[in-house]
C-alpha atoms as a PDB file:
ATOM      1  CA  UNK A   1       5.161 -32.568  13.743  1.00  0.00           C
ATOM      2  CA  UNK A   2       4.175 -32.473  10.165  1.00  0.00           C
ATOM      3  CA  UNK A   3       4.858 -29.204   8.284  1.00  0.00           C
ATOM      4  CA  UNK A   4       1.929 -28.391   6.472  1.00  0.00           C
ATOM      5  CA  UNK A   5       2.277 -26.030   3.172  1.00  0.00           C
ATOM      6  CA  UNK A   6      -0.505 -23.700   4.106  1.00  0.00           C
ATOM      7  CA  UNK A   7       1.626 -22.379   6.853  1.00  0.00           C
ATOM      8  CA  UNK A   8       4.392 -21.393   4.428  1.00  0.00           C
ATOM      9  CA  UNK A   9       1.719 -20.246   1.832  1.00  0.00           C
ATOM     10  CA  UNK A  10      -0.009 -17.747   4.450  1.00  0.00           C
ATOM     11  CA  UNK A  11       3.350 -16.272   5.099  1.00  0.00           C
ATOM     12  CA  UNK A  12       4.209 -15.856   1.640  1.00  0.00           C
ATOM     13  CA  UNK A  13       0.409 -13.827   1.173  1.00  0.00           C
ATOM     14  CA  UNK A  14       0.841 -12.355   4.653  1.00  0.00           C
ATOM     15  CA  UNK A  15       4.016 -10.338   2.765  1.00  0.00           C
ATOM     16  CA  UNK A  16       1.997  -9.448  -0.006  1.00  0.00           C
ATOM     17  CA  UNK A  17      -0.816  -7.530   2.433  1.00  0.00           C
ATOM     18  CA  UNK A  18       2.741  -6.251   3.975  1.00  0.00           C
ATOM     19  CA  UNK A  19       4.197  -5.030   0.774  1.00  0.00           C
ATOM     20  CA  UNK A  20       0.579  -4.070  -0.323  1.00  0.00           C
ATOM     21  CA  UNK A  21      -0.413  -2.043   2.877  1.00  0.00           C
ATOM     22  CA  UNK A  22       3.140  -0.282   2.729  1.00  0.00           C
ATOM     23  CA  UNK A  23       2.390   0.869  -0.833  1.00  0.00           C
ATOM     24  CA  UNK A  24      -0.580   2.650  -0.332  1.00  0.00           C
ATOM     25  CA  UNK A  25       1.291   4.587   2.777  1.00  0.00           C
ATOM     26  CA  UNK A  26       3.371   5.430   0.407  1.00  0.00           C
ATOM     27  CA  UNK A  27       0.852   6.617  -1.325  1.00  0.00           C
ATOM     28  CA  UNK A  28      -0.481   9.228   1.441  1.00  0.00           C
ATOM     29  CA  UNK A  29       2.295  12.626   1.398  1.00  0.00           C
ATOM     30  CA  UNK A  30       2.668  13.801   4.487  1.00  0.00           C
ATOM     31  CA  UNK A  31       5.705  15.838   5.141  1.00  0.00           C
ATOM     32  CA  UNK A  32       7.619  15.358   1.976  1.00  0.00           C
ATOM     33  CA  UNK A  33       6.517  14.707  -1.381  1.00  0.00           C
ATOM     34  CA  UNK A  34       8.223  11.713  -2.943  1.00  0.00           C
ATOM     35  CA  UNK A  35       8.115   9.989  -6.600  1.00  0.00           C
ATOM     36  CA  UNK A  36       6.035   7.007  -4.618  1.00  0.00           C
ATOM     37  CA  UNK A  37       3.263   9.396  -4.413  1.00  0.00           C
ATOM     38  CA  UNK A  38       1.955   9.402  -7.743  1.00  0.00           C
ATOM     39  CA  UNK A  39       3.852   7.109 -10.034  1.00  0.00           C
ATOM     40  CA  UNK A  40       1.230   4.622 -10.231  1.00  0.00           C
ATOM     41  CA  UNK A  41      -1.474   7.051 -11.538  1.00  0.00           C
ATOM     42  CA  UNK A  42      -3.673   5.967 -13.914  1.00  0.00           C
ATOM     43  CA  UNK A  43      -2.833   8.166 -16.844  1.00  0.00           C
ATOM     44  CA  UNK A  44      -5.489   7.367 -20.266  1.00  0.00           C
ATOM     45  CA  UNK A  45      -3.977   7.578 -23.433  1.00  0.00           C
ATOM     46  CA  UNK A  46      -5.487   6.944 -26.854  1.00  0.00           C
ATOM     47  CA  UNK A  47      -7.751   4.519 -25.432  1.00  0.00           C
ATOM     48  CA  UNK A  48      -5.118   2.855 -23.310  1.00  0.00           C
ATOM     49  CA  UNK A  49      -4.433   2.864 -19.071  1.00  0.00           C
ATOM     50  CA  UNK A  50      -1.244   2.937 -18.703  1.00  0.00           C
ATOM     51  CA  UNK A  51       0.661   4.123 -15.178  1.00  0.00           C
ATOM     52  CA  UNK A  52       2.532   7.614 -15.009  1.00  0.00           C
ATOM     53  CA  UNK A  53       5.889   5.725 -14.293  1.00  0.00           C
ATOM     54  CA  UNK A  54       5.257   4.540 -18.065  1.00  0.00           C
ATOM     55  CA  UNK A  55       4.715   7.593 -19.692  1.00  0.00           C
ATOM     56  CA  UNK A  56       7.236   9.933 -17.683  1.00  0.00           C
ATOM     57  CA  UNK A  57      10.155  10.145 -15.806  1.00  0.00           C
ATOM     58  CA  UNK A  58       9.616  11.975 -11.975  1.00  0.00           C
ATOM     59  CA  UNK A  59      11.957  12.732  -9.963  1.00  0.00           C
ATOM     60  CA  UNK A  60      11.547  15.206  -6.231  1.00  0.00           C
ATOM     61  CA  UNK A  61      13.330  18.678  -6.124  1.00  0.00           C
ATOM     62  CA  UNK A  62      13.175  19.526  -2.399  1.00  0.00           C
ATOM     63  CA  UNK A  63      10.530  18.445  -0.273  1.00  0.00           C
ATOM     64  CA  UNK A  64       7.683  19.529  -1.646  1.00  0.00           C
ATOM     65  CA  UNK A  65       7.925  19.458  -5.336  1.00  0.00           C
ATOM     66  CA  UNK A  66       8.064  17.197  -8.045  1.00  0.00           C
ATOM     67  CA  UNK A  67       9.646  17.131 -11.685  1.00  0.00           C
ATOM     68  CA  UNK A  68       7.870  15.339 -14.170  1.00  0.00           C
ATOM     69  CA  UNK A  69       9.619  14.993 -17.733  1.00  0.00           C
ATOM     70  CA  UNK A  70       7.330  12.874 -20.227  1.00  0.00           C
ATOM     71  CA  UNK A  71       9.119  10.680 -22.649  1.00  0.00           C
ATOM     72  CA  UNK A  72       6.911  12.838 -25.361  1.00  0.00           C
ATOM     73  CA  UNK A  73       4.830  15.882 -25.425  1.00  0.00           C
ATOM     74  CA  UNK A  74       1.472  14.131 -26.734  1.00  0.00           C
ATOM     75  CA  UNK A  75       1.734  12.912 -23.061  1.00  0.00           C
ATOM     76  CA  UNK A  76       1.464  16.346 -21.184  1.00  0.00           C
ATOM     77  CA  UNK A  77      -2.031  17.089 -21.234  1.00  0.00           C
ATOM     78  CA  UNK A  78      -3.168  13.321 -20.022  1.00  0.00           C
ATOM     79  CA  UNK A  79      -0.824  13.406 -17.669  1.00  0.00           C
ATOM     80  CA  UNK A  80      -2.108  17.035 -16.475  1.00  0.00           C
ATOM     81  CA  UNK A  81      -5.498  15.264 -16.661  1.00  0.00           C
ATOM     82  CA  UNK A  82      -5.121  12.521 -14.848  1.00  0.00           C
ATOM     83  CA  UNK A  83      -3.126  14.651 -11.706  1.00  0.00           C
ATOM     84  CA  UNK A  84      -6.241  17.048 -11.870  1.00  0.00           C
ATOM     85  CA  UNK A  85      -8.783  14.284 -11.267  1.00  0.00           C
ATOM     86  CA  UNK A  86      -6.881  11.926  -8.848  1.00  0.00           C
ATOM     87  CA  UNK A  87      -8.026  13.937  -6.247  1.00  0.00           C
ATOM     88  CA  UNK A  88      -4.439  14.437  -4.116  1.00  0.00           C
ATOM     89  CA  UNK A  89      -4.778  18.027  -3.647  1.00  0.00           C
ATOM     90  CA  UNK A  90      -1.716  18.552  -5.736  1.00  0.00           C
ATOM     91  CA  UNK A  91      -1.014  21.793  -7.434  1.00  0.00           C
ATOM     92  CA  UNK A  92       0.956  21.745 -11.074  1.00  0.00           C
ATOM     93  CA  UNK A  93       1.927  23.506 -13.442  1.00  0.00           C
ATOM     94  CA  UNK A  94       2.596  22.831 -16.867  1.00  0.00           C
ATOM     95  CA  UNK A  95       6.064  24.467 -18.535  1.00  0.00           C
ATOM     96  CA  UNK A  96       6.987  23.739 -21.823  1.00  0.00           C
ATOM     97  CA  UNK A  97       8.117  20.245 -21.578  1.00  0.00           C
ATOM     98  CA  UNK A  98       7.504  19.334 -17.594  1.00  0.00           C
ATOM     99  CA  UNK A  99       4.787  19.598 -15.082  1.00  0.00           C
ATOM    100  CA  UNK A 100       5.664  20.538 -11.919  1.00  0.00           C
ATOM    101  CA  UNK A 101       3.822  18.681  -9.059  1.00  0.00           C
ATOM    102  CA  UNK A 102       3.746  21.230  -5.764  1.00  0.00           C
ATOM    103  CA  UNK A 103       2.425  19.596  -2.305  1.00  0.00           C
ATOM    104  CA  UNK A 104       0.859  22.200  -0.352  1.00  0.00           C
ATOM    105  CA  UNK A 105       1.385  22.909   3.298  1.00  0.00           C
ATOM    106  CA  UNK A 106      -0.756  20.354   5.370  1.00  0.00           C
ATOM    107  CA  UNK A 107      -4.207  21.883   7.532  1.00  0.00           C
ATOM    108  CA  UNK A 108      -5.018  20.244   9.966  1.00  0.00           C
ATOM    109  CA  UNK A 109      -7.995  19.035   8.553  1.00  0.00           C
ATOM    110  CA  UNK A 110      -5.996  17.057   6.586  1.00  0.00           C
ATOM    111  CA  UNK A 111      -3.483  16.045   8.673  1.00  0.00           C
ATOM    112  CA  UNK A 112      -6.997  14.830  10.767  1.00  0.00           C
ATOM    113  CA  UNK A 113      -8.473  13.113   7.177  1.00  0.00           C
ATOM    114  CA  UNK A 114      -4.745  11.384   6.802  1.00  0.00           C
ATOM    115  CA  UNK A 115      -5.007  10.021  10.013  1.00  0.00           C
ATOM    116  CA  UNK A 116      -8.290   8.671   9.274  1.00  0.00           C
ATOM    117  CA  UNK A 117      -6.879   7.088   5.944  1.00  0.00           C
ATOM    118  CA  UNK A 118      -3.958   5.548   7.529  1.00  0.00           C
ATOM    119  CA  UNK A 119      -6.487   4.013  10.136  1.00  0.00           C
ATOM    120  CA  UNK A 120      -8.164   2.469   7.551  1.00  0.00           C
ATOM    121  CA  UNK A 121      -6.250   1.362   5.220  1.00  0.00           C
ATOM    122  CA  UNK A 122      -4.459  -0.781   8.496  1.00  0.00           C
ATOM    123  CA  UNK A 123      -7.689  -1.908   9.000  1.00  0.00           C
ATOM    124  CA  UNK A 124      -8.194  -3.483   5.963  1.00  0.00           C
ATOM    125  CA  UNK A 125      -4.355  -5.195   6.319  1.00  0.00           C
ATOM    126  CA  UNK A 126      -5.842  -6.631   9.222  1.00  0.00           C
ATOM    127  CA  UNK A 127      -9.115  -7.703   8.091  1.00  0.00           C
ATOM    128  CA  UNK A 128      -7.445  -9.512   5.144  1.00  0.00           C
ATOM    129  CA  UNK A 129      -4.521 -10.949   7.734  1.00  0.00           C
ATOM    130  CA  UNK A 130      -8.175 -12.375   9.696  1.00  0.00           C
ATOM    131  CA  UNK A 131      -8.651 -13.764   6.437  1.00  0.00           C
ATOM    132  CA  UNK A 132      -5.635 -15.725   5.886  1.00  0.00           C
ATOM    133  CA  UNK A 133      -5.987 -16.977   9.694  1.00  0.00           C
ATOM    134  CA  UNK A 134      -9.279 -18.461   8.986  1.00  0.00           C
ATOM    135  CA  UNK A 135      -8.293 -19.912   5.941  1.00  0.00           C
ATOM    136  CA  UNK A 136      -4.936 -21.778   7.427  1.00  0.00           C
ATOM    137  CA  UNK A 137      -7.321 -23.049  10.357  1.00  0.00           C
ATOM    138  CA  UNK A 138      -9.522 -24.694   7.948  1.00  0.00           C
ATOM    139  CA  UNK A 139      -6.606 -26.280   6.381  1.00  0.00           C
ATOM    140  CA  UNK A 140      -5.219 -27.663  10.166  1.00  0.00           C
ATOM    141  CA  UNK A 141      -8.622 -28.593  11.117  1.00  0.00           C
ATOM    142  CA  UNK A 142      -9.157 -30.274   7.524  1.00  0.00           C
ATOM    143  CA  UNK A 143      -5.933 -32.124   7.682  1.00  0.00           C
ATOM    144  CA  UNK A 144      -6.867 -33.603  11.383  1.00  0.00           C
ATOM    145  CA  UNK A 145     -10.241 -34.592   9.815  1.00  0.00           C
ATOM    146  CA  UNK A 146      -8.674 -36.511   7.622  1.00  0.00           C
ATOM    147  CA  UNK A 147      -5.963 -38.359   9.812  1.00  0.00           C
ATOM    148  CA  UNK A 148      -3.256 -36.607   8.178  1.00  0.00           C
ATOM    149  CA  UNK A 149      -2.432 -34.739  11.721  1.00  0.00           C
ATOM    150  CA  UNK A 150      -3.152 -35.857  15.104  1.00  0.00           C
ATOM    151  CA  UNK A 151      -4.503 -34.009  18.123  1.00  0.00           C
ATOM    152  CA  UNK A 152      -1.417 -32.544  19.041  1.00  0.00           C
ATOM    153  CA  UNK A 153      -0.159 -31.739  15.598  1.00  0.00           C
ATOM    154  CA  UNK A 154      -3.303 -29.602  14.998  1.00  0.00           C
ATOM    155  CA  UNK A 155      -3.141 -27.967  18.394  1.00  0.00           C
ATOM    156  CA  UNK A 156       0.685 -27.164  17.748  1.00  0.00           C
ATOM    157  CA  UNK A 157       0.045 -25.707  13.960  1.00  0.00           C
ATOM    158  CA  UNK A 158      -2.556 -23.791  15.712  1.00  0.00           C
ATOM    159  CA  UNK A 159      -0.237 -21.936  17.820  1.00  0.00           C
ATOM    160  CA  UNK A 160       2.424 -21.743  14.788  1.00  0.00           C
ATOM    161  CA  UNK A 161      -0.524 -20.055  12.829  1.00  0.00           C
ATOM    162  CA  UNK A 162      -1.796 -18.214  15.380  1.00  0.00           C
ATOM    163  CA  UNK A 163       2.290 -16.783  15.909  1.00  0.00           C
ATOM    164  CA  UNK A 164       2.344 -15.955  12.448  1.00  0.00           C
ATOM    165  CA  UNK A 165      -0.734 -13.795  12.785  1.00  0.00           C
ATOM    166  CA  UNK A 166      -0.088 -12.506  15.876  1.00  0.00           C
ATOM    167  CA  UNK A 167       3.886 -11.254  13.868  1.00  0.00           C
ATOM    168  CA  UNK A 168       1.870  -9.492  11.341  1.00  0.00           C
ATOM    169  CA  UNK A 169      -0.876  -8.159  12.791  1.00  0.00           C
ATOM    170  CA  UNK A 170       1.791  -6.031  14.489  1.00  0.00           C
ATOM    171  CA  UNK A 171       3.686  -5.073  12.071  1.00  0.00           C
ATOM    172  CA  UNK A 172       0.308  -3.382  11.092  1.00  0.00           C
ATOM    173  CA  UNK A 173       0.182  -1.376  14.126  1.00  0.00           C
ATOM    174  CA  UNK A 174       3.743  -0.260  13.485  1.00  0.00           C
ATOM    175  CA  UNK A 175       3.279   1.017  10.147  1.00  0.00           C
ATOM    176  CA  UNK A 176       0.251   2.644  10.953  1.00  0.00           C
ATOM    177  CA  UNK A 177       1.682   4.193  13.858  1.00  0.00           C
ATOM    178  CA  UNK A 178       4.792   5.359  12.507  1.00  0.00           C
ATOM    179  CA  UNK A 179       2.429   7.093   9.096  1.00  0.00           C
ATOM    180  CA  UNK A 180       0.359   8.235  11.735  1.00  0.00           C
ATOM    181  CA  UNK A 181       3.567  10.384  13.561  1.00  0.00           C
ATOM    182  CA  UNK A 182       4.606  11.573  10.227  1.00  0.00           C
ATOM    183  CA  UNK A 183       1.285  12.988   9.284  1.00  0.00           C
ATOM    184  CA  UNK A 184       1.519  14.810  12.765  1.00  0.00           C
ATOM    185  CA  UNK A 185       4.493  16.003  11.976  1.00  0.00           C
END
């Protein structure tokens, strides 16, 4: 049976929606307040976006806090801006030459809104994963049109494709429900 190079392409973007999907998880504090959480911030400065991991080094101090050293003090106050209008609920405060990033204790309204987040943002892996799916079936059913497959190639890369999916889609469902039990606590 030939091996076409969709298959092997789809995997290769299926792993990007995994490393993608798994980033923005990261992205959701639960329990414990890690580095993860906001290094990616979009922090403006003189006219420029740059991410927080560029301006500042952050490191945790227990499980709820977070040390944030910028490489100079010009960067304090857009850094103090940009935490303030991300929107994570975080509280900081600014001392001398380091912001400290606390996580408060989780409500259950949102441990309920995290939840919610989680669910979507699996939802989306999967939509995109549906994406990829229809795109590598276009490819099998294009190749057969052609005469580059027969019958029972495109039947068989069907199945192969359809495995591949099938590998992913529930690796989904196990991120999302392992976030899920850590929001829960």
């Amino acid at each position: 049976m030939p091996k076409l190079k969709t298959i092997e392409n789809i995997k290769a973007e299926l792993e990007k929606v995994m490393d993608f999907l798994q980033q923005e998880l990261n992205k959701l504090h639960a329990s414990r307040i890690t580095p993860s959480l906001i290094e990616d911030l979009k922090v403006s400065f003189s006219g420029q976006n740059m991410t927080l991991k560029q301006l500042a080094s952050i490191s945790a101090s227990g499980s709820n806090q977070l040390i944030i050293q910028p490489w100079s003090e010009e960067y304090l106050q857009p850094i103090e801006q940009a935490i303030h209008q991300s929107e994570m609920d975080l509280n900081l405060k600014v001392e001398e030459k380091i912001i400290r990033v606390t996580m408060p204790d989780l409500s259950r309204e949102r441990r309920e809104n995290l939840a919610i987040l989680v669910n979507d943002k699996a939802n989306q892996a999967k939509n995109t994963i549906r994406h990829w799916w229809h795109e590598g079936w276009d490819e099998i059913r294009k190749a057969f049109d052609d005469n580059q497959i027969s019958e029972d190639d495109k039947f068989k890369l069907k199945d192969e494709l359809q495995d591949l999916i099938s590998e992913y889609t529930e690796k989904v469902e196990e991120m999302k429900k392992n976030k899920q039990e850590e929001i829960k606590g």
